[in-house]
Protein backbone atom coordinates (compact mmCIF):
# COMPACT_ATOMS: atom_id res chain seq x y z
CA UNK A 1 35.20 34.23 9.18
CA UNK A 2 37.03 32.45 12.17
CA UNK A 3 36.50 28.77 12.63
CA UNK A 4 38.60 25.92 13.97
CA UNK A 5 39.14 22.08 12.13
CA UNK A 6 39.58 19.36 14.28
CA UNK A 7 40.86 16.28 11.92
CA UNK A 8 44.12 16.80 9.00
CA UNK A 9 43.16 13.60 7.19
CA UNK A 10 42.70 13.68 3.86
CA UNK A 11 39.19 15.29 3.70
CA UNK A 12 39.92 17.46 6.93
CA UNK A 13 43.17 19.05 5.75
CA UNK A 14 41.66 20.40 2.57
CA UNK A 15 38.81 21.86 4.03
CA UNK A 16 41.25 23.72 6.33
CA UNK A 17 43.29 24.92 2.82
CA UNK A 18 40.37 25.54 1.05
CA UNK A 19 39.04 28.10 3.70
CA UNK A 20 42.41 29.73 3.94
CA UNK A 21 42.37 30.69 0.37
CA UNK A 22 39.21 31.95 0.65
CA UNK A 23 40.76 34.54 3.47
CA UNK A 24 39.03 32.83 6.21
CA UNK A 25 40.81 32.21 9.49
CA UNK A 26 41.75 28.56 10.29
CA UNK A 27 42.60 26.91 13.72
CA UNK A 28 43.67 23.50 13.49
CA UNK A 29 44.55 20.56 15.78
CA UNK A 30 45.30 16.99 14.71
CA UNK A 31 46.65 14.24 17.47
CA UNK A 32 49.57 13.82 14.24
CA UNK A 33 51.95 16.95 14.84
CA UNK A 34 52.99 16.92 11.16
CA UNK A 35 49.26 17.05 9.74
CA UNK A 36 49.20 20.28 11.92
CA UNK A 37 52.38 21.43 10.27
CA UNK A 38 51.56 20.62 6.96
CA UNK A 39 48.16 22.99 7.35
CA UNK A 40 49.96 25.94 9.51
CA UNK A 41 52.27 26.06 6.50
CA UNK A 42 49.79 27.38 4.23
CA UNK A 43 47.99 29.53 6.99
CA UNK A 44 46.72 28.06 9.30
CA UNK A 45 46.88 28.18 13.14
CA UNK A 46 47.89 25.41 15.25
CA UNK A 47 46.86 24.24 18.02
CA UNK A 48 48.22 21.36 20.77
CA UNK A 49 45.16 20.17 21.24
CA UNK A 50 41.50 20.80 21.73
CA UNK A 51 41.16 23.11 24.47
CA UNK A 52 44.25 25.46 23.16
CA UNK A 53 42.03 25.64 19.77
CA UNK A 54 38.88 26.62 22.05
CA UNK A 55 40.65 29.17 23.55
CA UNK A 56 42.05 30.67 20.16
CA UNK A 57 38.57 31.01 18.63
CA UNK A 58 36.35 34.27 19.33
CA UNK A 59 32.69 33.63 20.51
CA UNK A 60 30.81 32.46 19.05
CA UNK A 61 33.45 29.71 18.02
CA UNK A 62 32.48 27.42 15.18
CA UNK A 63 34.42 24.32 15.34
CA UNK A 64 34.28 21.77 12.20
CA UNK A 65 34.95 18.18 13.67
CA UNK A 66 36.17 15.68 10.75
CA UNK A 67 36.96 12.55 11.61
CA UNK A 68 36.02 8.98 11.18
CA UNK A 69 32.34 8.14 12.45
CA UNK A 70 31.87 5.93 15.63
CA UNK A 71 33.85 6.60 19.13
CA UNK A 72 36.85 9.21 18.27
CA UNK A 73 33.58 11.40 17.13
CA UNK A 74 31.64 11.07 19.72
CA UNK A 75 34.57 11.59 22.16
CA UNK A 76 35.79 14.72 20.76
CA UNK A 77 32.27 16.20 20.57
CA UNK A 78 31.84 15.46 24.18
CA UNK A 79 35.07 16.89 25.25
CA UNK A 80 34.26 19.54 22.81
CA UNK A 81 31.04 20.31 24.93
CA UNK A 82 32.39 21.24 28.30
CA UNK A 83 35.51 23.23 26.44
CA UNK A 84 32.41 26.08 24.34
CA UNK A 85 29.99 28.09 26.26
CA UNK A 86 26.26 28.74 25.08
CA UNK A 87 26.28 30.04 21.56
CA UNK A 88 29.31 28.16 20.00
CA UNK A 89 28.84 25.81 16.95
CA UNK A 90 29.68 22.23 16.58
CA UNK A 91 29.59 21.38 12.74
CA UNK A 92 30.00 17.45 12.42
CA UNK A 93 31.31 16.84 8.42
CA UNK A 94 31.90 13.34 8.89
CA UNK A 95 29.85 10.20 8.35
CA UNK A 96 28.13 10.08 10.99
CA UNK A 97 24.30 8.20 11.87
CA UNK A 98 22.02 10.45 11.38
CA UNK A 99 20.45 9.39 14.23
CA UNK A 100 23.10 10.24 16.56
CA UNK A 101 23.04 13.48 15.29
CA UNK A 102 19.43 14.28 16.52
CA UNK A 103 20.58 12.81 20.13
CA UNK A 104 23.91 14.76 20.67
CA UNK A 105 21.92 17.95 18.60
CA UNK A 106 19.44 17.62 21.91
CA UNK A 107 22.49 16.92 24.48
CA UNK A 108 23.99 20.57 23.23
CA UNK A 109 21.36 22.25 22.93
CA UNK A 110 20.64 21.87 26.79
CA UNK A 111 23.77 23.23 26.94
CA UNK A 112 22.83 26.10 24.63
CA UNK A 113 25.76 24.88 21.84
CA UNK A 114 24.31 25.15 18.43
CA UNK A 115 25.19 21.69 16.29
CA UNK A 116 25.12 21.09 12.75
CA UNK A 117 25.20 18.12 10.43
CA UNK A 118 27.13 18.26 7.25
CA UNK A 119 27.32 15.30 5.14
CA UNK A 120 30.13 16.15 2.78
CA UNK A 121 31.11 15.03 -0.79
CA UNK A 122 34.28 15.33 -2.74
CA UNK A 123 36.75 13.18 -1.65
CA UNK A 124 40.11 13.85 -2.06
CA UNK A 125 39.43 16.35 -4.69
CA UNK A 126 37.24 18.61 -3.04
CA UNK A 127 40.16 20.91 -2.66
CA UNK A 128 40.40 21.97 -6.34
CA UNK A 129 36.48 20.74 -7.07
CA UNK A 130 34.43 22.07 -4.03
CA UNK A 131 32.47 20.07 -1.70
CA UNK A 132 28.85 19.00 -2.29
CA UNK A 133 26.84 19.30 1.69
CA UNK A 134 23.92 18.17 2.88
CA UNK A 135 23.41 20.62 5.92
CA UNK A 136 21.33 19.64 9.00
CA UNK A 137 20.25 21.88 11.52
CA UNK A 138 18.42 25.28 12.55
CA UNK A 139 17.94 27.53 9.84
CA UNK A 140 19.71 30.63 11.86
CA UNK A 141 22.76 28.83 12.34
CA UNK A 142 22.66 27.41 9.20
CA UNK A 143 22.58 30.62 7.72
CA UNK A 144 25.36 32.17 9.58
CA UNK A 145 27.73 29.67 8.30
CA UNK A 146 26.92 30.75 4.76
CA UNK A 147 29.97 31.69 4.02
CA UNK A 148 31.94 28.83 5.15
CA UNK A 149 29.61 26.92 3.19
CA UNK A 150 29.98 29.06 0.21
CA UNK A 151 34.01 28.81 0.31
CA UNK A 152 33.63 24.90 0.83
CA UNK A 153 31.14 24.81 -2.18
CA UNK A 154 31.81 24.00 -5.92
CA UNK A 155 29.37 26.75 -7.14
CA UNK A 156 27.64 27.11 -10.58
CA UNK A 157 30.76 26.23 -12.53
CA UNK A 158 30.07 24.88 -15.75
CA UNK A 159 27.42 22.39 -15.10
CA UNK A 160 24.41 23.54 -17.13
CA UNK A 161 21.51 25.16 -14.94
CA UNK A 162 18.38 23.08 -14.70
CA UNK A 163 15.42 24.80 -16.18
CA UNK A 164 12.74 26.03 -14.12
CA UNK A 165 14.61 26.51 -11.04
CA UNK A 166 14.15 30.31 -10.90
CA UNK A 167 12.35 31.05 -7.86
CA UNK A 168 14.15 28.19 -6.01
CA UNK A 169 16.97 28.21 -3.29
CA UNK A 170 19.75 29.31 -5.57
CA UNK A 171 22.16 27.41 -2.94
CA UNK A 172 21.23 24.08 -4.75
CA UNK A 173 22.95 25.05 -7.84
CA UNK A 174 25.57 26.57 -5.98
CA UNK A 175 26.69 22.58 -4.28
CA UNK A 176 25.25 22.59 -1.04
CA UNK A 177 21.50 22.92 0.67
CA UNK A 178 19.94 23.00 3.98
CA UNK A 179 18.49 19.89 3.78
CA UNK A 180 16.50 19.83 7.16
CA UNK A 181 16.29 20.07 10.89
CA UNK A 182 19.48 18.27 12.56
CA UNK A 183 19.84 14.77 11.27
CA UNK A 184 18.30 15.45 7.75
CA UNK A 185 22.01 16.47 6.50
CA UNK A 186 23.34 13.52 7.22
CA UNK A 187 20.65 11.49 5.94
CA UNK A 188 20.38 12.91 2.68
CA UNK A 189 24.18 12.12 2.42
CA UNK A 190 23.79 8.63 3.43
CA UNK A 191 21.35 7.42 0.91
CA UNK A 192 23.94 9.41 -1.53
CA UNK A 193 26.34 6.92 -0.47
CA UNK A 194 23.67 4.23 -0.92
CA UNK A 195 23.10 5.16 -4.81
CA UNK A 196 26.94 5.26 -4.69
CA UNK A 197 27.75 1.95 -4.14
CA UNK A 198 24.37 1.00 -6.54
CA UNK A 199 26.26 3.26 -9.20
CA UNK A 200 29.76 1.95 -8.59
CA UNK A 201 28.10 -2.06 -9.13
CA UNK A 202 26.51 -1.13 -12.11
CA UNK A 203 29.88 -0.16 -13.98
CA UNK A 204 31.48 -2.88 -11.92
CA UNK A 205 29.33 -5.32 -13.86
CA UNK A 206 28.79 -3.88 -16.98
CA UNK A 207 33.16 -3.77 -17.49
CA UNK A 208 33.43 -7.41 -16.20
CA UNK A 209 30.98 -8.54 -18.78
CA UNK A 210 32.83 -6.57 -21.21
CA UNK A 211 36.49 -8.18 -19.76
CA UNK A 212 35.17 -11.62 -20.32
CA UNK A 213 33.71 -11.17 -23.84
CA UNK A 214 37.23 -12.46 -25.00
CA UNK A 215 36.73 -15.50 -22.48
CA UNK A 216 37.95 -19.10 -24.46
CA UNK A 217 34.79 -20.32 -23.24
CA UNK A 218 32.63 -18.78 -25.92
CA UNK A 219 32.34 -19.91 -29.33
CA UNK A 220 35.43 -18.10 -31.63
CA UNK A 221 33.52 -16.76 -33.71
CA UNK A 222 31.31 -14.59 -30.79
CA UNK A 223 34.66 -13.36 -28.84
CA UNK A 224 35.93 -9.69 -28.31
CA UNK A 225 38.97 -8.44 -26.97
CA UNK A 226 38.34 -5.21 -26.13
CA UNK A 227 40.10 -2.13 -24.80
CA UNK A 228 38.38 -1.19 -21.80
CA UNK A 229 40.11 1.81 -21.29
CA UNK A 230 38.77 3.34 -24.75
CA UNK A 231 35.38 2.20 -24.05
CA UNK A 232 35.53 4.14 -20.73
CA UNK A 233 36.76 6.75 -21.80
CA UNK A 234 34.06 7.03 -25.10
CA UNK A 235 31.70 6.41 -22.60
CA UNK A 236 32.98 9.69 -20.68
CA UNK A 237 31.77 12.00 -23.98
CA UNK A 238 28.56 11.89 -24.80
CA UNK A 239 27.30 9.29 -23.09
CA UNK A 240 24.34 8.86 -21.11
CA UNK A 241 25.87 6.93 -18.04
CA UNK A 242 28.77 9.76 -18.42
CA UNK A 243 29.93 10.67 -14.57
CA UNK A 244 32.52 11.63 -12.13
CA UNK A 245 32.60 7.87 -11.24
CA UNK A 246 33.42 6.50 -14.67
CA UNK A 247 35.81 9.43 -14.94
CA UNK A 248 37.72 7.73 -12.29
CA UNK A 249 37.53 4.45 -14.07
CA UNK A 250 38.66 5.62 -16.99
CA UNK A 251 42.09 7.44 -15.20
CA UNK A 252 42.27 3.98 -13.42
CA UNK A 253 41.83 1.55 -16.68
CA UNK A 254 44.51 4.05 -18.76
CA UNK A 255 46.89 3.69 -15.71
CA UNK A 256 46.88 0.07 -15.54
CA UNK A 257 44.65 -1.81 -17.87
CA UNK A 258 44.50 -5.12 -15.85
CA UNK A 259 44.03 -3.41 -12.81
CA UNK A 260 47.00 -5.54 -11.51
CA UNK A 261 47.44 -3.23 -8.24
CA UNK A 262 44.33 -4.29 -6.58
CA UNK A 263 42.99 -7.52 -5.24
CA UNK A 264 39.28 -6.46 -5.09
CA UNK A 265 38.62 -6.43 -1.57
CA UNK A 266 35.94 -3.89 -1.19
CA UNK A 267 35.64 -2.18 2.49
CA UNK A 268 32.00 -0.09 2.85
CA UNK A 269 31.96 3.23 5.07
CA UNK A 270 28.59 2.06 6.79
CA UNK A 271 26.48 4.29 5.16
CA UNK A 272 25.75 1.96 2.23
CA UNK A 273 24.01 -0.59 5.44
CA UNK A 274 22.45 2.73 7.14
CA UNK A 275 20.65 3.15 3.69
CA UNK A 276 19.38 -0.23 3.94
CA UNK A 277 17.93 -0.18 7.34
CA UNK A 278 16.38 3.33 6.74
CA UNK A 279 14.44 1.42 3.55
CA UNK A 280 13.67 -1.28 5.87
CA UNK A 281 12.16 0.81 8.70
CA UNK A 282 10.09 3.11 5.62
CA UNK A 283 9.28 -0.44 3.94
CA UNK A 284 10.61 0.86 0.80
CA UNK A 285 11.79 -1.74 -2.10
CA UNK A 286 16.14 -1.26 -2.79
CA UNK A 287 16.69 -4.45 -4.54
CA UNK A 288 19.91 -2.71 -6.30
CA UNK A 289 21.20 -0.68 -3.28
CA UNK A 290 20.67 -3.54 -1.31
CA UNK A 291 22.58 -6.35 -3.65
CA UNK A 292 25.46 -3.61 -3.98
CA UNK A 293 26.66 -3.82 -0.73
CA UNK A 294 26.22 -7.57 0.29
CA UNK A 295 28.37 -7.68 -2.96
CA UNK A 296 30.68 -5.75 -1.00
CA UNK A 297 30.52 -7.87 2.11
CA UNK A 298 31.43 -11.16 -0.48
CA UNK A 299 34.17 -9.55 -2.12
CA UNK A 300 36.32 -9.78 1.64
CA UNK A 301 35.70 -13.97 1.24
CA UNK A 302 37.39 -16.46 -1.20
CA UNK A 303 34.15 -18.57 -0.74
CA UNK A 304 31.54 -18.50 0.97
CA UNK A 305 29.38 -20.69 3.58
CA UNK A 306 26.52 -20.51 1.30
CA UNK A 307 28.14 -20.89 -1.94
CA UNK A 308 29.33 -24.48 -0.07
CA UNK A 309 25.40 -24.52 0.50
CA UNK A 310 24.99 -24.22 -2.75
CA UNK A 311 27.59 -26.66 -4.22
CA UNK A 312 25.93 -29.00 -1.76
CA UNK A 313 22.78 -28.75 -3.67
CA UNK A 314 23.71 -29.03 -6.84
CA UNK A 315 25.64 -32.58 -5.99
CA UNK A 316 22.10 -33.81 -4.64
CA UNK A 317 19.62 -33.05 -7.66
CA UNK A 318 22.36 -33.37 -9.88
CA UNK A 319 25.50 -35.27 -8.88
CA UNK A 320 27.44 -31.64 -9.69
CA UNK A 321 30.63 -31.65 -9.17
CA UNK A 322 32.77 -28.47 -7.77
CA UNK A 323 35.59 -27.41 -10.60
CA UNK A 324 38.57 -29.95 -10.22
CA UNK A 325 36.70 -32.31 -8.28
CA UNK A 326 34.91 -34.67 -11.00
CA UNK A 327 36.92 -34.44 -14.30
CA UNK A 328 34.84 -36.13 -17.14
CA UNK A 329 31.36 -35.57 -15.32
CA UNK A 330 28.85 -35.31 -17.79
CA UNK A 331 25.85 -34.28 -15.53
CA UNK A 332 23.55 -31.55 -17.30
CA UNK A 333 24.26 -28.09 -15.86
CA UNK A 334 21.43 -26.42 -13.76
């Protein structure tokens, strides 16, 4: 199948290899000339820029836009727009709002262009893993992009099938589903991200505690120095909290033990606050979803304004001192 990739980063340019050695045919552009290179060297077709890749393309011309969520998006698409004629597909893999997607899905469509949602999981290993898609958008189209999805997709592999599921859309098992009408790809893969950063906290947590068990401020007799690399990595077999994310920790603790590379400044995608207000606006409870990502937001501050709040409280009821600033003070703790 023919289908252009607008956006070499490094989800985009995988998708584009991945297709290629699946035989499709792949027309790229990429405003960096040597992201366009690197692609064309392993089949692909360049293109100087977005109309050039248009013109490539046989209708009806699917064109798989990858790029970071917000403006550049939403320019491309609408230059995209008056480039394709009625029929052609624009398939949007990034991160984008889901509720963008129903108002540009209703802009096209007046236009007769099909659009598609794809929220899209894998990361930079989705070229030797597959990628995981949520797919938004009219069942027709979604179904004549079956095999790009297929190619894209992790299939079976050897994760063991779920019983009961005969009967059932066998795409599931396969690593992607049409989730809904435009929009509902999207926001399937945005309260994924949610659970994500819920997920990611949890181990977070759980190996801090475990770093500070050797901490001089517990009694002797009660400390631990443990290996936190072994423990992750025992975790990894057998385990019930066994994952592709504590995989990752365990490659990271084995590299470098104390983690010594990174400062633990911890930048969200938006789609961890997206979750958020969706629970809002259904009135549904995500205490840990919720407390992941302001977690996130503190981690980008030394201190903050209400942690002075708080040390301001504590020196009223209490006559607390901050660390360093009251040596001797024998005030209870509270």
């Amino acid at each position: 199948m023919q289908i252009g990739v607008i956006g070499l980063g490094r989800m985009g340019g995988n998708i584009a290899r991945r297709l290629i050695r699946y035989s499709h045919e792949v027309v790229v552009y990429d405003h960096a000339p040597n992201a366009i290179a690197e692609v064309s060297r392993v089949g692909a077709i360049p293109a100087d820029g977005l109309a050039a890749l248009a013109q490539k393309l046989k209708p009806p011309r699917p064109i798989w836009v990858m790029l970071p969520a917000g403006k550049i998006t939403e320019e491309v698409i609408g230059e995209l727009a008056t480039l394709l004629q009625a029929g052609d597909i624009i398939i949007d893999g990034g991160n984008t709002f889901w509720k963008d997607d129903i108002r540009r899905a209703k802009a096209l469509n007046e236009r007769g262009i099909h659009y598609v949602d794809v929220g899209t999981s894998g990361g930079v290993w989705g070229l030797e893993r597959g990628y995981c898609m949520m797919i938004g958008g009219t069942k027709a189209i979604v179904d004549h992009l079956d095999p790009i999805f297929q190619a894209l997709a992790p299939g079976i592999g050897n994760v063991p099938r779920t019983p009961g599921r005969d009967g059932r859309d066998p795409r599931a098992e396969l690593g992607y589903i049409h989730a809904g009408p435009n929009g509902a790809g999207h926001f399937v893969k945005m309260v994924h991200n949610g659970i994500e950063y819920g997920i990611m906290q949890a181990f977070a947590e759980g190996f801090d505690i475990l770093k500070n068990a050797s901490s001089e401020t517990l009694p002797a007799q009660a400390r631990f120095d443990l290996d936190l690399a072994d423990i992750a990595e025992v975790w990894r077999r057998g385990s019930v909290i066994s994952s592709w994310l504590l995989d990752l920790t365990a490659i990271a603790l084995t590299a470098d033990p104390k983690l010594s590379a990174f400062e633990g400044v911890v930048e969200d995608s938006g789609e961890g606050r997206w979750t958020i207000m969706a629970a809002i606006e259904e009135a549904v409870p995500a205490d840990v979803l919720s407390a992941a990502l302001f977690t996130r937001f503190r981690s980008r501050r030394d201190h903050t304004f209400a942690e002075k709040i708080l040390s301001a409280m504590r020196k009223g009821f209490g006559q607390h001192s901050e660390p360093g600033a009251g040596a001797g003070h024998k005030a209870k703790p509270s």
